[in-house]
Protein backbone atom coordinates (compact mmCIF):
# COMPACT_ATOMS: atom_id res chain seq x y z
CA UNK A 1 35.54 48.07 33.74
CA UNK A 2 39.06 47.70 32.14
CA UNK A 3 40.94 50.79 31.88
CA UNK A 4 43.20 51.72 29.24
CA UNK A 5 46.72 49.80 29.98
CA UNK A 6 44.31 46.57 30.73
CA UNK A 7 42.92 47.33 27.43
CA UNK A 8 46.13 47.12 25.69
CA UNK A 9 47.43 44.24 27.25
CA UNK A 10 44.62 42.10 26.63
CA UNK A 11 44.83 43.46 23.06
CA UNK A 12 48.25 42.13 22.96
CA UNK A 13 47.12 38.81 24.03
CA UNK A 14 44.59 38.26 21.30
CA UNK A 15 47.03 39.56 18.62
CA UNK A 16 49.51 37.14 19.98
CA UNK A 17 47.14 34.40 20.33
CA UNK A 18 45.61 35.10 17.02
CA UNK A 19 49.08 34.87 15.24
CA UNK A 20 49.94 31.93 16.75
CA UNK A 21 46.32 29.86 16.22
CA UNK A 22 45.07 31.60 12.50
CA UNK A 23 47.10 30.81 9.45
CA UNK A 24 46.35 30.77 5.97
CA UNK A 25 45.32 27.44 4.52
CA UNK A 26 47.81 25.78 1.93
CA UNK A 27 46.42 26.11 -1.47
CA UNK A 28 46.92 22.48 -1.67
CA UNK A 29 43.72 21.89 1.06
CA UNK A 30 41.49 23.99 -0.33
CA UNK A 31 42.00 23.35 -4.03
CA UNK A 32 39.19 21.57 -5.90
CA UNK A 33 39.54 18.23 -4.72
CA UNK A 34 38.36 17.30 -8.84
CA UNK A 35 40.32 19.70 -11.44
CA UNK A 36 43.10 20.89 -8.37
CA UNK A 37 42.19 24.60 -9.39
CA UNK A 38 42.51 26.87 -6.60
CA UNK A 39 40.13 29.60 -8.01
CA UNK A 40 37.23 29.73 -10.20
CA UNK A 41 34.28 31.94 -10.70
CA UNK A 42 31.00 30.96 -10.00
CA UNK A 43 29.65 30.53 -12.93
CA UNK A 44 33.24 28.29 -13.92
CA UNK A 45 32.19 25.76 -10.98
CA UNK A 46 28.65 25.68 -11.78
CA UNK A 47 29.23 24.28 -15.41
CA UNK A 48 32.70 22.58 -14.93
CA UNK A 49 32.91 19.67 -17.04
CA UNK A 50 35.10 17.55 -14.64
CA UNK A 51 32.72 18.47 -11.49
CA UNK A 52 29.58 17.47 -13.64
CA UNK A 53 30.69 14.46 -14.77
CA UNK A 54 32.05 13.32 -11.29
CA UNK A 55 28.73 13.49 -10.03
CA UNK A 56 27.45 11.87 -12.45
CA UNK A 57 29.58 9.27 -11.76
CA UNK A 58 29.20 8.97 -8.10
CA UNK A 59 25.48 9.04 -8.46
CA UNK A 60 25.71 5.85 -10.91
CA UNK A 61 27.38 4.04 -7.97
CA UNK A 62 25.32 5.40 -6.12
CA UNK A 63 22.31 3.51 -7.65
CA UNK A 64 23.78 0.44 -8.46
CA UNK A 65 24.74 -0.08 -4.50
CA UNK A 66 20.89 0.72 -3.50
């Protein structure tokens, strides 16, 4: 059983480990890789124009390489 001052320092350790391993992600790697937006709702993604129409598109090439 760890007692309290092993406690802490293994707390330490995480935190420090943590900070070093987590960051945020740059907005430019997680931005929609079709309009560049960085947020939408739902309901925006679902019946985005650009997304739509890139699928389309990939699913045309799609069928004239099978």
């Amino acid at each position: 059983m760890l007692d309290e001052q092993n406690k802490n320092q293994l707390k330490r350790l995480l935190q420090s480990i943590s900070q070093h391993i987590i960051q945020d992600v740059p907005p430019e790697l997680y931005a929609c890789e079709i309009c560049r937006k960085t947020e939408c709702l739902q309901d925006e993604w679902i019946t985005c124009e650009n997304r739509i129409a890139h699928v389309k598109c990939l699913e045309a090439i799609k069928d004239k390489t099978d």
